[in-house]
Structures are given as structure tokens and as C-alpha cells.
N, C-alpha and C. Protein backbone atom coordinates (compact mmCIF):
# COMPACT_ATOMS: atom_id res chain seq x y z
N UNK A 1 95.15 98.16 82.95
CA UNK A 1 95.40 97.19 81.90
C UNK A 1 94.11 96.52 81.43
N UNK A 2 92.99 96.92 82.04
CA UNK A 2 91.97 96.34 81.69
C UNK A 2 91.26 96.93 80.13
N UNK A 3 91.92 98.19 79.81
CA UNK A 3 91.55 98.27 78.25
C UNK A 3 91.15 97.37 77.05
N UNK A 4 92.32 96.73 76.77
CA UNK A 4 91.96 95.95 75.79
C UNK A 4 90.30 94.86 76.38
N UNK A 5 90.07 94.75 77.33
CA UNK A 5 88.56 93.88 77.42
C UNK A 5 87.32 94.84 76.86
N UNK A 6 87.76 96.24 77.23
CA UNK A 6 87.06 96.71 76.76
C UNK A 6 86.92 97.25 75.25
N UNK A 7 87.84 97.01 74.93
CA UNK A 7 87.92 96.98 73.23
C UNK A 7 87.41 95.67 72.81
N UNK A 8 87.88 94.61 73.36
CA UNK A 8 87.53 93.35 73.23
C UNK A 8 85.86 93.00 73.08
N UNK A 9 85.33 94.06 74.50
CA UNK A 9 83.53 94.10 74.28
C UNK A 9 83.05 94.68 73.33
N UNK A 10 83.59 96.07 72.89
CA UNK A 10 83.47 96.71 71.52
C UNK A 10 83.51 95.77 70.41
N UNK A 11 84.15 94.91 70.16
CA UNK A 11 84.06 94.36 68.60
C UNK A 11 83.36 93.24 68.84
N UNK A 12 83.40 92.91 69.92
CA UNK A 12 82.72 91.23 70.09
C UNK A 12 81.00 91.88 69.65
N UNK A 13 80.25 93.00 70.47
CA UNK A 13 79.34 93.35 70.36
C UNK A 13 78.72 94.33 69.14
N UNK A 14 79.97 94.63 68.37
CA UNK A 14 80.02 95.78 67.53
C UNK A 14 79.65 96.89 67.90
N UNK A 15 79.61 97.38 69.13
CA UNK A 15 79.21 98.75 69.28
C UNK A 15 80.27 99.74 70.16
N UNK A 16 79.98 100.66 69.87
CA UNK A 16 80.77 101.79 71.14
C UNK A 16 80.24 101.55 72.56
N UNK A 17 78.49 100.72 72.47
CA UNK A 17 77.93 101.35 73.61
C UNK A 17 79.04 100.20 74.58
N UNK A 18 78.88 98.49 73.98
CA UNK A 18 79.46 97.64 74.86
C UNK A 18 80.71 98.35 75.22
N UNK A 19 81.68 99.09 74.74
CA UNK A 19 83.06 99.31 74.95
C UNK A 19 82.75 100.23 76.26
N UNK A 20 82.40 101.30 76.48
CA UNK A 20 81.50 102.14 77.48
C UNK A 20 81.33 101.04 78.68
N UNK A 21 79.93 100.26 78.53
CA UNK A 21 79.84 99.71 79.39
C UNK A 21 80.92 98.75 80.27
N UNK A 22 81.94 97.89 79.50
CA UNK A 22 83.10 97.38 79.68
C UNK A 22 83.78 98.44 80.38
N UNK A 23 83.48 99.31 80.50
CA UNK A 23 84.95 100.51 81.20
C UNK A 23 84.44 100.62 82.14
N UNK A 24 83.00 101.24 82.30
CA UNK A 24 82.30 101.21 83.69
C UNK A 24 82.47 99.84 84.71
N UNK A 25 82.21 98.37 84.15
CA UNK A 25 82.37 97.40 84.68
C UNK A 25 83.92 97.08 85.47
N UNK A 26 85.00 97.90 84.85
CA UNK A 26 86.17 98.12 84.99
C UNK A 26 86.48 98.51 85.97
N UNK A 27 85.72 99.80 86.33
CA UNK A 27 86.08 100.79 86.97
C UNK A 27 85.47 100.61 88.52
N UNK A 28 84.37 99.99 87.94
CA UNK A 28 83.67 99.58 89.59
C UNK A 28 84.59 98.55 89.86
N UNK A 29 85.07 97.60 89.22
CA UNK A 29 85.66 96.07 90.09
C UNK A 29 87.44 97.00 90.32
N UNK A 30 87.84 97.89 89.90
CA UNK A 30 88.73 98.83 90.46
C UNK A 30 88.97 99.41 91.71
N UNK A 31 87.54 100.40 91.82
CA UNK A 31 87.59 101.33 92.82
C UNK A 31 87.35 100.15 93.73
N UNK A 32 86.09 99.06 93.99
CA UNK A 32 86.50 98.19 95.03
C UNK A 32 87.35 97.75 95.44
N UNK A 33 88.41 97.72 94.48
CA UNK A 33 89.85 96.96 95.05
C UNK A 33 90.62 98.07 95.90
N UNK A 34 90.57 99.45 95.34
CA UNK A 34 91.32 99.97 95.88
C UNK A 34 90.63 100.78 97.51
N UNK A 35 89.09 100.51 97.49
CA UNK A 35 88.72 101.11 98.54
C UNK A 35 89.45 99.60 99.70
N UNK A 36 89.33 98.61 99.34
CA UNK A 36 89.73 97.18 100.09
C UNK A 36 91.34 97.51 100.69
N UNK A 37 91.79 97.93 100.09
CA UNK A 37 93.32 98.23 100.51
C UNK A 37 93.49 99.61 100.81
N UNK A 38 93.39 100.59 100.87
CA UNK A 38 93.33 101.91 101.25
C UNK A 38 91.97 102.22 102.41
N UNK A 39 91.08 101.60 102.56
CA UNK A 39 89.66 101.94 103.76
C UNK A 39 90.90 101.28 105.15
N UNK A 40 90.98 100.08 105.27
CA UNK A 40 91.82 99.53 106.24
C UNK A 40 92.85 100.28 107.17
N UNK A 41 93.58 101.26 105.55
CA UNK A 41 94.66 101.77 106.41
C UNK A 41 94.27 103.00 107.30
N UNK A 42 92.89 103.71 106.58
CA UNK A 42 92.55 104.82 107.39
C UNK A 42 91.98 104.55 108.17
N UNK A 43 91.43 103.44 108.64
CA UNK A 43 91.19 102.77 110.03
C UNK A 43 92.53 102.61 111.27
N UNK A 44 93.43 102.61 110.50
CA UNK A 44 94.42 102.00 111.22
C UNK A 44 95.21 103.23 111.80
N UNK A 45 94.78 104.30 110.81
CA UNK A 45 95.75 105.73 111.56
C UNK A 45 95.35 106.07 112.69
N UNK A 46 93.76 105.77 113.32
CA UNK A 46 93.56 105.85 114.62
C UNK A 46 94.32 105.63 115.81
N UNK A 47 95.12 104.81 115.36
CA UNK A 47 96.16 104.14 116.49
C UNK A 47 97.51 104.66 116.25
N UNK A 48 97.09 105.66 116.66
CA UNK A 48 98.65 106.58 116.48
C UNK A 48 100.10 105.81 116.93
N UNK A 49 100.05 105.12 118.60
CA UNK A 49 100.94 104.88 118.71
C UNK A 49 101.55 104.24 117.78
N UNK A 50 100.94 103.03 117.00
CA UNK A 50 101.30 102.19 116.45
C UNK A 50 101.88 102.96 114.55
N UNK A 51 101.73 103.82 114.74
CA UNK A 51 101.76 104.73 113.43
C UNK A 51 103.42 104.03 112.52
N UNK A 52 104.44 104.09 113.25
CA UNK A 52 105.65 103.96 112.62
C UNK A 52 105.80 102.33 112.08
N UNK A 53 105.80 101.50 113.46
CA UNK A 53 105.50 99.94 112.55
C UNK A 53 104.83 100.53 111.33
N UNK A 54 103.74 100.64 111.66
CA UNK A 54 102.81 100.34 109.88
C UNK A 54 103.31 100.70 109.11
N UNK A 55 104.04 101.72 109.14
CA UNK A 55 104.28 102.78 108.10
C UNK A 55 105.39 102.08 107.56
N UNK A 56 106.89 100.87 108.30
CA UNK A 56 107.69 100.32 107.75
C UNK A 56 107.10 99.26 107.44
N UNK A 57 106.14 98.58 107.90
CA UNK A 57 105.66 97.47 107.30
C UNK A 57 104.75 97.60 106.18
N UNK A 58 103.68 98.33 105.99
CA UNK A 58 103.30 98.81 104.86
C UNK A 58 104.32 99.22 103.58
N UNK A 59 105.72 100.10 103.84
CA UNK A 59 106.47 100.23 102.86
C UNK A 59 107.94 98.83 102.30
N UNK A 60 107.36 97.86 103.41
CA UNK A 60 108.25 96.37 103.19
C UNK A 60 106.99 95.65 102.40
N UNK A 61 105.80 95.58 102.77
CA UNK A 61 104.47 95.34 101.92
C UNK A 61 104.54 95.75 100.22
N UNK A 62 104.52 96.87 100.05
CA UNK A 62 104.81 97.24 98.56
C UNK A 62 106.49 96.16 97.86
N UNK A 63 107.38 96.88 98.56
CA UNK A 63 108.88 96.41 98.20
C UNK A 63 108.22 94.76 98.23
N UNK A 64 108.13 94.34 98.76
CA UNK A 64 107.65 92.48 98.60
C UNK A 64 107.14 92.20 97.49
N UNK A 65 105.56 93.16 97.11
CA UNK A 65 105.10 92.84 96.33
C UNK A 65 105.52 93.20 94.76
N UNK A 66 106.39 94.15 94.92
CA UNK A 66 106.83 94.82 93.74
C UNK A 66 108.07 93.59 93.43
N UNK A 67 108.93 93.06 94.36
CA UNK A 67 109.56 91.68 93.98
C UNK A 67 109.02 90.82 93.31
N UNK A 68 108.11 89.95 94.20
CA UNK A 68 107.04 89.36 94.01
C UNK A 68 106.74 89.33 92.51
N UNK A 69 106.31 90.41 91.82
CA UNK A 69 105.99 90.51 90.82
C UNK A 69 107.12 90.67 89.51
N UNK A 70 107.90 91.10 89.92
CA UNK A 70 109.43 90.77 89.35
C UNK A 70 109.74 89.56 88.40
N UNK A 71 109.69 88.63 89.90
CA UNK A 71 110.00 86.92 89.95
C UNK A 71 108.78 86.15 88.54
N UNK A 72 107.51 86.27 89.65
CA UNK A 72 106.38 85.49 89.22
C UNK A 72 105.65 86.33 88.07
N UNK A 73 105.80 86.39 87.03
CA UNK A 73 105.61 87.11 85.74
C UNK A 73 104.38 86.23 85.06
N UNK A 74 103.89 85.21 85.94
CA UNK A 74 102.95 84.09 84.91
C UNK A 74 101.80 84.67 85.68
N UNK A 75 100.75 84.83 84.43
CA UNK A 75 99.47 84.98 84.49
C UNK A 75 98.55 84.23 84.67
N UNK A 76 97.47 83.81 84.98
CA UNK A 76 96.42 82.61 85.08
C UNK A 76 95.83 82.91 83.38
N UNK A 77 96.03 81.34 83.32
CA UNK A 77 95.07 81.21 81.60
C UNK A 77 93.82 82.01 81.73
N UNK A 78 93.27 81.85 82.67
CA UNK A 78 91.67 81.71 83.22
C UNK A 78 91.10 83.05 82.51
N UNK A 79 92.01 84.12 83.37
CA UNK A 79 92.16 85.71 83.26
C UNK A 79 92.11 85.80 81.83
N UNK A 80 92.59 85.11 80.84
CA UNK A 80 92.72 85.54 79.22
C UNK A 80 91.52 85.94 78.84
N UNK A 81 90.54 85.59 79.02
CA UNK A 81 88.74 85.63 78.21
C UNK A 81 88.39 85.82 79.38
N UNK A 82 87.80 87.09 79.69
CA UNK A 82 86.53 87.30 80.51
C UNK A 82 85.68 87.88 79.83
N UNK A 83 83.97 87.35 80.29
CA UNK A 83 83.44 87.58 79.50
C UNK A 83 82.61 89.10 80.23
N UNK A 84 81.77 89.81 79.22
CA UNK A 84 81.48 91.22 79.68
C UNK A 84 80.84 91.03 80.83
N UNK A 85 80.29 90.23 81.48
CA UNK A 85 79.03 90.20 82.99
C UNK A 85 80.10 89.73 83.98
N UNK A 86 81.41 89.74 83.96
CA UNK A 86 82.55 89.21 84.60
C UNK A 86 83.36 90.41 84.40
N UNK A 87 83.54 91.43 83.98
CA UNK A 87 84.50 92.61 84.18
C UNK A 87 84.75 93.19 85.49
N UNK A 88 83.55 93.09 86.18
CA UNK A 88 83.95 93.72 87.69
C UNK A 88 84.66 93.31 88.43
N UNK A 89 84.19 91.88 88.57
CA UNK A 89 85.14 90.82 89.20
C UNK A 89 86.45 90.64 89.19
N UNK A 90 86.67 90.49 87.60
CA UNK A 90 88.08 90.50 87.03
C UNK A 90 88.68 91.71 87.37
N UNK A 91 88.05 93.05 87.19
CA UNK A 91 89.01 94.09 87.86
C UNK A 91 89.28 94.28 89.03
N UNK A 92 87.84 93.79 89.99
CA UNK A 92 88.30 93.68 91.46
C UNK A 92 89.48 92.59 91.51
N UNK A 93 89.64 92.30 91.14
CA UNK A 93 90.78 90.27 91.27
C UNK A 93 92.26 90.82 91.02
N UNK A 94 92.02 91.75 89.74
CA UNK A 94 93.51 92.02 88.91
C UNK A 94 93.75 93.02 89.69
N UNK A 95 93.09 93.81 90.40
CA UNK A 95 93.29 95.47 90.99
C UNK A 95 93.95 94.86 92.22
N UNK A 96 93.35 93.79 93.04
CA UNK A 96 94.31 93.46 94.20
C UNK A 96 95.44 92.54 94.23
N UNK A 97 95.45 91.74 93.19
CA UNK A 97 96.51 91.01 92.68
C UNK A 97 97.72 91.73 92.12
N UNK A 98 97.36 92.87 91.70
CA UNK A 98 98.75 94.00 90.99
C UNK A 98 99.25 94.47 92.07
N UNK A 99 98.23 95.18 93.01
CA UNK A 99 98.92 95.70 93.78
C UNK A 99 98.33 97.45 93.65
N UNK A 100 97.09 97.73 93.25
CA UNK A 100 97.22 99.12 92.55
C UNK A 100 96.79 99.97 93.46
N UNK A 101 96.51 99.47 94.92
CA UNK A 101 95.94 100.89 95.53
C UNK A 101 97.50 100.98 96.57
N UNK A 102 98.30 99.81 96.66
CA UNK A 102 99.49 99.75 97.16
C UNK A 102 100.43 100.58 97.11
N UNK A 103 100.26 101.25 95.76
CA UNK A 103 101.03 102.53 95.84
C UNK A 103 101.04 104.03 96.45
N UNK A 104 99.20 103.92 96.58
CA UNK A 104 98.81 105.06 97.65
C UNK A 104 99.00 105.30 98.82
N UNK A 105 99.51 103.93 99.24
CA UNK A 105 99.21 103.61 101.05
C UNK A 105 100.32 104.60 101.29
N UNK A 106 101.66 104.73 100.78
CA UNK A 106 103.00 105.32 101.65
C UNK A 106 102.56 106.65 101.71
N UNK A 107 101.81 107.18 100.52
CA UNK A 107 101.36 108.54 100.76
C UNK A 107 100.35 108.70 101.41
N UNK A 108 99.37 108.32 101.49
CA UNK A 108 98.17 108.21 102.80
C UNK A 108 98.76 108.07 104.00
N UNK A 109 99.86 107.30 104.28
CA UNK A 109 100.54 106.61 105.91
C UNK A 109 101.42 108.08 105.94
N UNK A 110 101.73 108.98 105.16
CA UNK A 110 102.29 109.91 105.41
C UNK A 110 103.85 109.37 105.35
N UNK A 111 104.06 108.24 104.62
CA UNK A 111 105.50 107.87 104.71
C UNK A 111 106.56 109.20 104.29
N UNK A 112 105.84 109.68 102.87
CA UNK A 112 107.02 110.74 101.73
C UNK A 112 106.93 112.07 102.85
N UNK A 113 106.65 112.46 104.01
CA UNK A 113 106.64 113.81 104.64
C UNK A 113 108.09 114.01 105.11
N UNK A 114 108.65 113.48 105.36
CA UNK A 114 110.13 113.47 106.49
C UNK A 114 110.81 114.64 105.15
N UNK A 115 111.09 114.26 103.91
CA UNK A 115 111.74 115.37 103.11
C UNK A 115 111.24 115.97 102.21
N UNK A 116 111.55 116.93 101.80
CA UNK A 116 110.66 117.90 100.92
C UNK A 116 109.91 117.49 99.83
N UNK A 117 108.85 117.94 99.61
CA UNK A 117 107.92 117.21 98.57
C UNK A 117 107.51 118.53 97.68
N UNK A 118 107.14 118.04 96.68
CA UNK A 118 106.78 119.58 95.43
C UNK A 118 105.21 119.85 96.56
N UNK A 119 104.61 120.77 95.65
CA UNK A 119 103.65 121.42 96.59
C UNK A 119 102.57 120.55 96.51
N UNK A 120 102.06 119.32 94.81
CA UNK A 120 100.92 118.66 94.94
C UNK A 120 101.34 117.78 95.67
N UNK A 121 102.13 116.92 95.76
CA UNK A 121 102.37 115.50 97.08
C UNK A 121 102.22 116.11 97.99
N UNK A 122 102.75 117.51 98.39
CA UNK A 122 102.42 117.82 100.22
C UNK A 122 101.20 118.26 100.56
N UNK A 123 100.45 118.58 99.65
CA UNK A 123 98.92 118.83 99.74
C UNK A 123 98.15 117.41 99.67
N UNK A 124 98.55 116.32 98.78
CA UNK A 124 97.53 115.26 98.90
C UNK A 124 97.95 114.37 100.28
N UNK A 125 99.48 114.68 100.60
CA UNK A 125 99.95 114.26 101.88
C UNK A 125 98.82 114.87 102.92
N UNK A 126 98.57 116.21 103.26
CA UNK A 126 97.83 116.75 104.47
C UNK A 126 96.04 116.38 104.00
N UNK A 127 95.77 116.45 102.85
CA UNK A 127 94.34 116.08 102.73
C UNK A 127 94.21 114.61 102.92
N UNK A 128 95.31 113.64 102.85
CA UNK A 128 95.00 112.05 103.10
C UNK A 128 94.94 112.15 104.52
N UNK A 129 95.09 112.61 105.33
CA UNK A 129 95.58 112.85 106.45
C UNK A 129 94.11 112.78 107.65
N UNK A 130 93.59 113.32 106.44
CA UNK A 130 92.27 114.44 107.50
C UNK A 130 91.01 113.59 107.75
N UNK A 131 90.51 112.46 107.09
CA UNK A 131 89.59 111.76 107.09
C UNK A 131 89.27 110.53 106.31
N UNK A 132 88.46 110.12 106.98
CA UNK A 132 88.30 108.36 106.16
C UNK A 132 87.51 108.62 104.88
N UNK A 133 86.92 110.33 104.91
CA UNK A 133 86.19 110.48 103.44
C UNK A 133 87.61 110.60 102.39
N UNK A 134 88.60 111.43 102.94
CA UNK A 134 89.67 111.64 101.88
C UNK A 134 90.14 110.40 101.17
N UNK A 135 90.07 109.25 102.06
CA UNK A 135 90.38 107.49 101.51
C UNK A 135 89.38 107.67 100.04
N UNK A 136 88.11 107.65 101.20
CA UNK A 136 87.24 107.48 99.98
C UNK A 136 87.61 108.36 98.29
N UNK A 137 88.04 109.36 98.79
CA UNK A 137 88.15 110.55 97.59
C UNK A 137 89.09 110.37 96.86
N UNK A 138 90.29 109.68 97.51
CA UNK A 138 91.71 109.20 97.25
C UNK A 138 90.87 108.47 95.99
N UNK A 139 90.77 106.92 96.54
CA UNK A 139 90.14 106.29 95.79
C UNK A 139 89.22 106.03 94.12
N UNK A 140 88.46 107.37 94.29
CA UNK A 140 87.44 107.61 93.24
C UNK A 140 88.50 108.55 92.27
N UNK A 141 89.62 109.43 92.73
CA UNK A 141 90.13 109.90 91.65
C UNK A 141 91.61 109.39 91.25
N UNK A 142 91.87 108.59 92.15
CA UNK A 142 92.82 107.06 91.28
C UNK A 142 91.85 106.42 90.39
N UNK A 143 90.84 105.97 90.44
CA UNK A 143 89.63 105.17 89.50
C UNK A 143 89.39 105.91 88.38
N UNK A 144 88.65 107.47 88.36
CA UNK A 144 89.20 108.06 87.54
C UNK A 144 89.87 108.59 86.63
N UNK A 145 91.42 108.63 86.89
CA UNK A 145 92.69 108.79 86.17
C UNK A 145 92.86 107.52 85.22
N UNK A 146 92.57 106.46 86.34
CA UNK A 146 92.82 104.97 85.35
C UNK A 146 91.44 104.80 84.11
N UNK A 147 90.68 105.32 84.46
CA UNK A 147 89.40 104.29 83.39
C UNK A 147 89.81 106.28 82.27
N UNK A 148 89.95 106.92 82.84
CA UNK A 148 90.23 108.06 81.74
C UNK A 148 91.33 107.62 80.45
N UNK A 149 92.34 107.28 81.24
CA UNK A 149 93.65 106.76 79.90
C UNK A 149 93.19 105.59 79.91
N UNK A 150 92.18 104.56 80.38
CA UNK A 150 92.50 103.24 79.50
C UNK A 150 91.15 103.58 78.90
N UNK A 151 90.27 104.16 79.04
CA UNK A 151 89.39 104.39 77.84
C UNK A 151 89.53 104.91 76.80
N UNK A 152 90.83 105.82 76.79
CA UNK A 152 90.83 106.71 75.92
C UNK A 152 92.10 105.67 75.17
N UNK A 153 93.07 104.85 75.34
CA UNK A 153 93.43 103.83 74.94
C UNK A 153 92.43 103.17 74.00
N UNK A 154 91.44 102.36 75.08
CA UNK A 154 90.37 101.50 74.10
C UNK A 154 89.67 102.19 73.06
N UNK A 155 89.40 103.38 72.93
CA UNK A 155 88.88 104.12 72.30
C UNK A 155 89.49 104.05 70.74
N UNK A 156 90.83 104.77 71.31
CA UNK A 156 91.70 104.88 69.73
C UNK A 156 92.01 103.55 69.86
N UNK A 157 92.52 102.23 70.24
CA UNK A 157 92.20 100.90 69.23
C UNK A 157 90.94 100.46 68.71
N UNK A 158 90.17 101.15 69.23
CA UNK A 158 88.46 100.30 68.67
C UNK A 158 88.11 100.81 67.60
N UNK A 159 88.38 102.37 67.82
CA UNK A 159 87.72 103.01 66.64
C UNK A 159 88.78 103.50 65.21
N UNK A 160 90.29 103.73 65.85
CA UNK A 160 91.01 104.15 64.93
C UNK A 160 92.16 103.18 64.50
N UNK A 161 92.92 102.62 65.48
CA UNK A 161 94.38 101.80 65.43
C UNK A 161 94.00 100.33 64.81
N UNK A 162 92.91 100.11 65.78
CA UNK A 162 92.74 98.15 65.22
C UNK A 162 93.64 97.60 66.62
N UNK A 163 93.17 95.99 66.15
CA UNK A 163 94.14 94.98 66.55
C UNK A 163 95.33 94.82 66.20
N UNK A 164 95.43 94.85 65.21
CA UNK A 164 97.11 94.90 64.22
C UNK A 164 97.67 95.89 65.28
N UNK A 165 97.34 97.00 65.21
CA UNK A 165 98.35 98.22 66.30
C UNK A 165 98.47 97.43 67.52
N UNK A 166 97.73 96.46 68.32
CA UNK A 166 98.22 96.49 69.93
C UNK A 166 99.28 95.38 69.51
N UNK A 167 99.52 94.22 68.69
CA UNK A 167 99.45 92.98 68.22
C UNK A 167 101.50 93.37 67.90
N UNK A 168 101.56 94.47 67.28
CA UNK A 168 102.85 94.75 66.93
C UNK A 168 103.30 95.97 67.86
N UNK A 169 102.80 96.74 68.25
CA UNK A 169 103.39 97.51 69.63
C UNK A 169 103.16 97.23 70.78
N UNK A 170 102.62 96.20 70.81
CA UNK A 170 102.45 95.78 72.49
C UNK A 170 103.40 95.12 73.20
N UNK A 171 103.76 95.94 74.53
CA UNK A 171 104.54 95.27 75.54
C UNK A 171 104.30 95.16 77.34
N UNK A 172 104.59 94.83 77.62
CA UNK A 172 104.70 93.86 79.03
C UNK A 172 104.99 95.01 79.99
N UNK A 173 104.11 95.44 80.78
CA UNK A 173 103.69 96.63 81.46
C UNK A 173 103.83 96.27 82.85
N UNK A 174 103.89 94.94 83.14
CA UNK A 174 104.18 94.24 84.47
C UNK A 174 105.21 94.69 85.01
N UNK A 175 106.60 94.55 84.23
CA UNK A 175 107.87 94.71 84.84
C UNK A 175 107.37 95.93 85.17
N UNK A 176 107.36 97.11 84.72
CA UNK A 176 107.30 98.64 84.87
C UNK A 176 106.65 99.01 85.86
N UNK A 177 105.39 97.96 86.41
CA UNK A 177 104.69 98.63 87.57
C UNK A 177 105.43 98.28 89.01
N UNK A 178 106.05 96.37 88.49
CA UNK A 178 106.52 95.58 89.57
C UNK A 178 107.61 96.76 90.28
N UNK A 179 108.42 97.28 89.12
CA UNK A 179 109.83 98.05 89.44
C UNK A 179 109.72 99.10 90.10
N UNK A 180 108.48 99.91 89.65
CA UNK A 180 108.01 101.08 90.00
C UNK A 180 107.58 100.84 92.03
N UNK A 181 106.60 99.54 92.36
CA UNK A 181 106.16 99.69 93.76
C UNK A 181 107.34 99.38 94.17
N UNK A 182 108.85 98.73 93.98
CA UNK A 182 109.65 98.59 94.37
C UNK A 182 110.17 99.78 94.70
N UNK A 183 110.39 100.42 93.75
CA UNK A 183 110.69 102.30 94.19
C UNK A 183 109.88 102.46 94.90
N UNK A 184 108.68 102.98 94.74
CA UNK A 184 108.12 103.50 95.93
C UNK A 184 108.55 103.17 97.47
N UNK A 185 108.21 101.47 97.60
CA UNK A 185 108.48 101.33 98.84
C UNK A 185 109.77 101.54 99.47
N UNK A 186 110.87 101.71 98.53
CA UNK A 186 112.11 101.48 99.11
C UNK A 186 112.35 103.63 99.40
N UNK A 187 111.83 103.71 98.60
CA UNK A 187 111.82 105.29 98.77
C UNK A 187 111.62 105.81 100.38
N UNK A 188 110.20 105.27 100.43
CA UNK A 188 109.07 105.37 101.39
C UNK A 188 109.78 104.99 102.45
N UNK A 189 110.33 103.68 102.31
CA UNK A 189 111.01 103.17 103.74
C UNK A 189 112.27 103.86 104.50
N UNK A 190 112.99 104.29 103.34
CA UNK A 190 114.14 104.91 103.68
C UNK A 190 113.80 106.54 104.50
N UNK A 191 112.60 107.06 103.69
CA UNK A 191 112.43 108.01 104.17
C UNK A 191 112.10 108.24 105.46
N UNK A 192 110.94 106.96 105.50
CA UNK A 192 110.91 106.96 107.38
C UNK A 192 112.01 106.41 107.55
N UNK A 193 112.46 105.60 107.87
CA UNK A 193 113.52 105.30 108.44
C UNK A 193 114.60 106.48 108.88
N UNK A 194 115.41 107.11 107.84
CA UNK A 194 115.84 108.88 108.46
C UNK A 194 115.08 109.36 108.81
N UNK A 195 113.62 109.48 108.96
CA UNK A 195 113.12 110.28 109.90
C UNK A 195 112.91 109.81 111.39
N UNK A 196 112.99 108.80 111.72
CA UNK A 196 113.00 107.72 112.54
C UNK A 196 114.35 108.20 113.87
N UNK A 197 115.28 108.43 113.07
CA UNK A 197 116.54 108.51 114.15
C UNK A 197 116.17 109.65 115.09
């Protein structure tokens, strides 16, 4: 969701280059958030015994926060204007405040294995599996995927759509993610859980 700032740096500065740089600034205060919540857990698979707690508490973790976000729909004023030497920050802040590496954890914890998975989830299932570099790798191509579509977002409003386009098609993307970690976790939980008996 951090697009529009970077459209925002585009016109404030008039150039393509600020819009660029705004995405990069994005993307780093991103991937920190999500190495912050995903490095932890591949620390934590060491401790095998302890493997199943985490794995229901990590998937009651998402379901909370995906409530959580349900309920409390109010934003901080603060967050409205950040200015471009503040993008990292703000994405590190908003990246752990959403919740966005939260969705990786059930598949890193190996929660989705108990029932059949298409062939890419059971492959990123056994490669999360294998090392604290795969976190890392996890990481950089979630960061990736995201600064790819929201650049390419900021892109076509900066250069082709305008303001007028976000101003009259824009909507509230919160519910959709809140609803979405709610699925996940409840997915996730259930799944261990039958695998559990």
C-alpha cells in the first residue's frame, strides 16, 4: 500500500527518478519488517520439541491479528504525509503493523503440510524448511512481488491515470487483507490441529 507515496514523491518532485527512489525506500523499510517477523521463527524451528505449540500459537497470532484489524480500522493522522527521507521507516512501521510477513509464518512453520497442497506450496513448504538462508530468500522475494505491483501501480498513476483515477476508484484494502490473515490462520490452525490427533 505504500504506492501512492511513491507517486506522491513523483509529483511533489516532478520526476520519475523521485518515484523510483520512493519504491526503493519502500522496499527496504519492507523487507526489514518482514525479515523482523519471519528471522525469529527460523530460529525457533531449532527447538523441535516445541514445534506444535508454535505452530498453534503462531496460527492464533495471525487469526488475532487479522480480527484485530477487522475491529480497529483507524489509521494514525501522523502516517497521512510522510515525507521522502521517512519512507523506510514508514514501511518498516506499516509492514509490522499490517501484519505482512504474518502470512508467511504458517507456511515457513510448515502449518499447510498435514493435507495436500498443489506442487508450488509443497515446494516452498520443503525449501522454508531447510535453512535460515531460505527465511532470508523467503523474504527478498515477498519484497519483490510487493514493490513489483506497487510500482507498477505508481507507475500507471504517475505517468498515465492521474490523481482523479485513485480519488474515484479507490477503496479500502484493509478489510481484504484483515479477512484474508483470518483465513489463513484459521486454515493453518485447523490443519494442524487434524494433524495433531
Amino acid at each position: 500500500m505504500g504506492w501512492p507515496l511513491a507517486v506522491s514523491a513523483g509529483l511533489m518532485d516532478k520526476s520519475p527518478r523521485a518515484l523510483f527512489r520512493a519504491l526503493w525506500a519502500l522496499a527496504a523499510g519492507h523487507l526489514l519488517a518482514t525479515f523482523l517477523v519471519l528471522l525469529p521463527f527460523a530460529f525457533l524451528l531449532v527447538l523441535a520439541e516445541w514445534q506444535r505449540p508454535i505452530q498453534i500459537g503462531a496460527s492464533l497470532l495471525v487469526i488475532g491479528f487479522g480480527v484485530y484489524r477487522l475491529i480497529d480500522r483507524r489509521h494514525p493522522r501522523a502516517l497521512a504525509r510522510i515525507p521522502p527521507t521517512q519512507l523506510a521507516l514508514w514501511s518498516f512501521a506499516v509492514a509490522i503493523a499490517h501484519g505482512a510477513a504474518l502470512m508467511l509464518v504458517p507456511i515457513y512453520l510448515g502449518l499447510c503440510r498435514a493435507f495436500e497442497l498443489d506442487a508450488g506450496h509443497e515446494a516452498a513448504g520443503e525449501l522454508m524448511k531447510a535453512s535460515l538462508g531460505m527465511a532470508v530468500l523467503v523474504s527478498v522475494v515477498h519484497v519483490a512481488a510487493m514493490v513489483s505491483a506497487g510500482g507498477c501501480l505508481a507507475w500507471l498513476v504517475y505517468r498515465y491515470l492521474g490523481l482523479r483515477f485513485v480519488s474515484r476508484s479507490w477503496f479500502n484494502l484493509d478489510a481484504v487483507w484483515a479477512t484474508s490473515l483470518v483465513l489463513v490462520g484459521a486454515v493453518a490452525l485447523a490443519f494442524n490441529l487434524v494433524s495433531w490427533r
